[in-house]
Protein backbone atom coordinates (compact mmCIF):
# COMPACT_ATOMS: atom_id res chain seq x y z
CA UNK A 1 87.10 103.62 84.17
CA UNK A 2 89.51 100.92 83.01
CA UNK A 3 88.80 97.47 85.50
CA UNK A 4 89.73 94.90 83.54
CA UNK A 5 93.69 95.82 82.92
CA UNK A 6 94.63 96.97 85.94
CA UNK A 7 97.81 94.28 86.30
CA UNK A 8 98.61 95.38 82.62
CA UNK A 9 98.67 99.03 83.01
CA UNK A 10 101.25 99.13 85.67
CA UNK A 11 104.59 100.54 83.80
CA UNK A 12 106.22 101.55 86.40
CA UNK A 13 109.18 99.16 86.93
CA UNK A 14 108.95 100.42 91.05
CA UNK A 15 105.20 98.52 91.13
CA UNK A 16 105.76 95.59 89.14
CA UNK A 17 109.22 94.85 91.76
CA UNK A 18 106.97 95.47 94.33
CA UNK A 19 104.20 93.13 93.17
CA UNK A 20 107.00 90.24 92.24
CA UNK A 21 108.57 90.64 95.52
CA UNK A 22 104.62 90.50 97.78
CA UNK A 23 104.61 86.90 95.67
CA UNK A 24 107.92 86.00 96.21
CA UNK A 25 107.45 86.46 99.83
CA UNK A 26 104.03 84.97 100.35
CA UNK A 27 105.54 81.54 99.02
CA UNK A 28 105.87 80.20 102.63
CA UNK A 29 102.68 80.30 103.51
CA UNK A 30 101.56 78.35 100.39
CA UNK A 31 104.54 75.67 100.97
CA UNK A 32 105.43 76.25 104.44
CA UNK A 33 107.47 72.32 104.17
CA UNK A 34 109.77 74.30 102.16
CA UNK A 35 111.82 75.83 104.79
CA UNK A 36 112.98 74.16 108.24
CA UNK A 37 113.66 74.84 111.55
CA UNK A 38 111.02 77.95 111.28
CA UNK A 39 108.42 77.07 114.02
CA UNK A 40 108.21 79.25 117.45
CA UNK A 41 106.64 78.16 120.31
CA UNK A 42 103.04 78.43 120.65
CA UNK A 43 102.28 81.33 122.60
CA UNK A 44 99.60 83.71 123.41
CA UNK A 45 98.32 87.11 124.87
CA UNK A 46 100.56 86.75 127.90
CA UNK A 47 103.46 87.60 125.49
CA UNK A 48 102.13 90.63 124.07
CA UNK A 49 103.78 93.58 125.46
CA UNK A 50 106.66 96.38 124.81
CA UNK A 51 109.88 94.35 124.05
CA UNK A 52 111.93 96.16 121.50
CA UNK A 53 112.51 99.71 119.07
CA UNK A 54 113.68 100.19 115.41
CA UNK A 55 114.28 102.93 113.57
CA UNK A 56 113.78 102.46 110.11
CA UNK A 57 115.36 104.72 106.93
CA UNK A 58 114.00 104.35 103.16
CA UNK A 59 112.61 105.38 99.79
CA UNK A 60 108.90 105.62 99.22
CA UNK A 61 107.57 106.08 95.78
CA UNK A 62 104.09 106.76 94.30
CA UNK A 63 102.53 107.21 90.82
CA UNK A 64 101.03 110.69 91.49
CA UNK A 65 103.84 112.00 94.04
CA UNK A 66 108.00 112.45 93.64
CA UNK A 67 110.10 109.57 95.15
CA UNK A 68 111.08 110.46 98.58
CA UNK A 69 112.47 109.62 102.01
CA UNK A 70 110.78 107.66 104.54
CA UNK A 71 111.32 107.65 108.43
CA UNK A 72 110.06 104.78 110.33
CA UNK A 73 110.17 104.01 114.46
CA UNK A 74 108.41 100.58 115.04
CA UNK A 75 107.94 99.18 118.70
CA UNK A 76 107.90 95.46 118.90
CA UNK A 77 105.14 94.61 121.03
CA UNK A 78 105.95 90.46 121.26
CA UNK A 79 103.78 87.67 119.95
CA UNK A 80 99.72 87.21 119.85
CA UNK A 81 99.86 83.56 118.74
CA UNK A 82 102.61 80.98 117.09
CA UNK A 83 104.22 82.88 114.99
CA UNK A 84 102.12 86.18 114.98
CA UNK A 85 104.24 89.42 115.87
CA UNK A 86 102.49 92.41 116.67
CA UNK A 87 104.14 95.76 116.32
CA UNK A 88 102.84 99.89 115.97
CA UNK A 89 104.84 101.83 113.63
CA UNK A 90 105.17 105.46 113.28
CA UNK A 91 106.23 106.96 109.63
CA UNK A 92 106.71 110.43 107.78
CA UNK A 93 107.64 111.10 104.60
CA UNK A 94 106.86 114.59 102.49
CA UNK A 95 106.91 114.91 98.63
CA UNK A 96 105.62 116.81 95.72
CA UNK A 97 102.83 116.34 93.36
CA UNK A 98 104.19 115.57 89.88
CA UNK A 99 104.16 118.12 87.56
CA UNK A 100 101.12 115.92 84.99
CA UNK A 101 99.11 115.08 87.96
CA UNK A 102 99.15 119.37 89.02
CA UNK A 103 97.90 120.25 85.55
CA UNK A 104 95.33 117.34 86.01
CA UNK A 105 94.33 118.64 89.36
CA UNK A 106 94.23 121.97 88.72
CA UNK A 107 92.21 120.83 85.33
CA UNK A 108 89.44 119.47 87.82
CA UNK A 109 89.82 122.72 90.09
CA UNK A 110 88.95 125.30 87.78
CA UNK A 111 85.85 122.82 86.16
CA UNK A 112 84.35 122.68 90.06
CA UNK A 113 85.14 126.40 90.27
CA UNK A 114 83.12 127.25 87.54
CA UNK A 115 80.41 124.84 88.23
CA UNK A 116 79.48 126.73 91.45
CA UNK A 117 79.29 129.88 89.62
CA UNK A 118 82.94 130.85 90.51
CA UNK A 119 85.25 133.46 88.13
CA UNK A 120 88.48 132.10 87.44
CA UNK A 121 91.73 133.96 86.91
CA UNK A 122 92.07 135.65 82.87
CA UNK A 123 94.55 132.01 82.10
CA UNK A 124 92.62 129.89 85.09
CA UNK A 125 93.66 128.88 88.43
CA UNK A 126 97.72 128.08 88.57
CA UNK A 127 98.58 126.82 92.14
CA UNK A 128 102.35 126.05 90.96
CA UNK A 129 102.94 123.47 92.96
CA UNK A 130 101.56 121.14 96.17
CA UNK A 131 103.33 119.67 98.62
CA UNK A 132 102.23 116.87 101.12
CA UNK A 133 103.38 115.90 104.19
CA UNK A 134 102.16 112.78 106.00
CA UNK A 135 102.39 111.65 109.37
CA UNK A 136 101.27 107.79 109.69
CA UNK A 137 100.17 105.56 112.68
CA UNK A 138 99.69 101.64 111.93
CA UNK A 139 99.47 98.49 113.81
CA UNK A 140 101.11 95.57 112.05
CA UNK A 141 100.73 91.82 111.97
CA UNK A 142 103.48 89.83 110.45
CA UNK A 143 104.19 86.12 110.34
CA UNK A 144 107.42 84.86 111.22
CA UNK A 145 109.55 82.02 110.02
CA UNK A 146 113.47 81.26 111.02
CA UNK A 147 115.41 80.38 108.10
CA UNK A 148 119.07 79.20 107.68
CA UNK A 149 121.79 81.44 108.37
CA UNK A 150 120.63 83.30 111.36
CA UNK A 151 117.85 85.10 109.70
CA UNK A 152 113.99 85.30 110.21
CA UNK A 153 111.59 86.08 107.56
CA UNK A 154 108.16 87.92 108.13
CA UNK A 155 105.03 88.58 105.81
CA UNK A 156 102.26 90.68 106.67
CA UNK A 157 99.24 93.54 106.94
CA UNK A 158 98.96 96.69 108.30
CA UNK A 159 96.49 99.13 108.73
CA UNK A 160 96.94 102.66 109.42
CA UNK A 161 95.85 106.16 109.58
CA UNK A 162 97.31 109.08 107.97
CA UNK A 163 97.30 112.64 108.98
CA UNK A 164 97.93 114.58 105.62
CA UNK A 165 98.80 118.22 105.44
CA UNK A 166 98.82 119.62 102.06
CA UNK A 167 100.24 122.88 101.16
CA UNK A 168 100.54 125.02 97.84
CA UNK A 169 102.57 128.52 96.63
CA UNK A 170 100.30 130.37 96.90
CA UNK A 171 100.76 132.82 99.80
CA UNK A 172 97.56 132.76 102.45
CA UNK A 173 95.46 130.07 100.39
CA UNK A 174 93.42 128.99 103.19
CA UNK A 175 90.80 127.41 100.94
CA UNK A 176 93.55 125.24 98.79
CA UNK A 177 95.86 124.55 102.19
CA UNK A 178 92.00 122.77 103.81
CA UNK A 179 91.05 121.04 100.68
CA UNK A 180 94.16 119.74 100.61
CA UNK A 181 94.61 118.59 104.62
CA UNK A 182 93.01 115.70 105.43
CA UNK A 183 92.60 112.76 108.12
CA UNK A 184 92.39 109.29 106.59
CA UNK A 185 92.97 105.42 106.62
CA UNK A 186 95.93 103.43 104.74
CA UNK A 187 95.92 99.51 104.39
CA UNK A 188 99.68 97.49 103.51
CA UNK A 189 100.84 94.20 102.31
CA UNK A 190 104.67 94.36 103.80
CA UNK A 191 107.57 91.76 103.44
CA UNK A 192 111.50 91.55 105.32
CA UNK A 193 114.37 89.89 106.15
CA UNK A 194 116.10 90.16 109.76
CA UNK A 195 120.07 88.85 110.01
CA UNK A 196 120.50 88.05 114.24
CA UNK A 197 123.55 90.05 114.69
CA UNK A 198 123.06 88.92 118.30
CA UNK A 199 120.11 87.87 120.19
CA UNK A 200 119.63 91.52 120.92
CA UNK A 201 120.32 93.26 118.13
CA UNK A 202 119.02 92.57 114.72
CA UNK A 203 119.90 94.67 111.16
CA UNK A 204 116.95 94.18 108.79
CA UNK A 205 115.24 95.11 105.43
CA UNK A 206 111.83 95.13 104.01
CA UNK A 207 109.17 96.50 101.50
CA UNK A 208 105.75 96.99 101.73
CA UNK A 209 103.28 97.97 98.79
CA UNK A 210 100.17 99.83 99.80
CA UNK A 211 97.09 102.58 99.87
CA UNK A 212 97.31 105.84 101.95
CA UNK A 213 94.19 107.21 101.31
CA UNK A 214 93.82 107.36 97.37
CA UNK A 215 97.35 107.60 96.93
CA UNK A 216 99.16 104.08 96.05
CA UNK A 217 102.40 103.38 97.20
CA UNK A 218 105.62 101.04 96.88
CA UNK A 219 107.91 101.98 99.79
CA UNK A 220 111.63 100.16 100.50
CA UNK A 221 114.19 100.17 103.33
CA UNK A 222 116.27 98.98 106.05
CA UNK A 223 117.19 99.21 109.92
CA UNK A 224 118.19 98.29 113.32
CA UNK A 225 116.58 96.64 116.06
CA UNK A 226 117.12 96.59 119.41
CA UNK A 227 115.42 94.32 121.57
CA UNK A 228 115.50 93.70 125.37
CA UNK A 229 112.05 92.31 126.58
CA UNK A 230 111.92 88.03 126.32
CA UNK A 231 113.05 86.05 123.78
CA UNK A 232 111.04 83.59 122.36
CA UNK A 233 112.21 79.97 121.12
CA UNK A 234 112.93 79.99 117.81
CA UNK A 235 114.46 84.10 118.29
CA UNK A 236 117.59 83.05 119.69
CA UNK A 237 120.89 83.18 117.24
């Protein structure tokens, strides 16, 4: 198991963006001085409650899977404490295993097969192809600052929990389809920008770099809020 190169061994142009951009973006909270006018009002669980929708569009891409789509509802549920912002987000996405990871799956298949005394097929086990689809529920903490120009900027975690259903060619595989369907928890480091189109409505983008399961991620987008529960000071445009 290589440990000791893991910042070194990421090629892919997608990870090393999204690694830049989680640094870029966590500046702020190392030199908060360094932007102005960004403080809200000090608030607390009072505040916390159903306030505002957005529905989010975007690209989601993975080192094991195909790029794909992403679809995204978030509900703002208000502020926890100066600055905090609590929200839930729902997301779905579906892709397909690359075709290097298959043969390195199906590689480990057919060694686990024969290890339990199985008989493999006269040129092994060929599944063809599998397909995931992934339905995602996650609570999200982000920090908020107002910048210049009638925008806010946020940093943040998540954690979620990911309901995975896996699927393959070949026809009535019940034993592939439930090895491949699973139930488990996702963790995110996530980034945006919001322009105040009015004090209601807000158009914003983000990025977030993260685990869903054992399947790393780098997922990018954009979308539109609509808010109509109280405004904070500081929310205004």
């Amino acid at each position: 198991m290589k440990t000791g190169k893991s910042f070194q061994s990421i090629n892919d142009p997608w990870m090393r963006m999204g690694i830049q951009l989680f640094f870029v973006l966590l500046l702020p909270i190392v030199a908060p001085g360094s932007l102005k006018g960004q403080e809200l009002a000090d608030y607390d669980y009072e505040n916390l409650g159903f306030r505002g929708i957005s529905f989010e569009y975007g690209n989601i891409l993975f080192k094991t899977y195909e790029e794909t789509e992403a679809y995204s509802v978030k509900l703002d549920l208000g502020f926890l404490g100066p600055g905090v912002r609590m929200a839930t987000r729902a997301s779905y996405w579906s892709s397909e295993m690359l075709p290097e990871e298959l043969v390195s799956f199906e590689s480990s298949l057919n060694a686990m097969i024969l290890a339990q005394g199985g008989v493999l097929p006269g040129n092994g086990l060929e599944i063809g192809s599998i397909k995931r689809d992934d339905m995602s529920v996650s609570i999200e903490a982000d920090y908020v600052w107002r910048i210049p120009l009638g925008m806010l900027l946020s940093t943040g975690l998540g954690a979620s929990a990911h309901l995975v259903n896996g699927t393959t060619k070949i026809p009535d595989d019940t034993f592939l389809n439930g090895l491949l369907d699973s139930f488990t928890a996702g963790f995110n480091v996530h980034g945006g920008l919001e322009y105040l189109v009015t004090d209601r409505i807000r158009l914003y983008g983000d990025s977030r770099i993260g685990l869903a399961g054992n399947v790393r991620f780098f997922q990018f987008g954009g979308g539109l809020t609509i808010l109509w529960g109280e405004l904070l000071p500081g929310e205004s445009r």
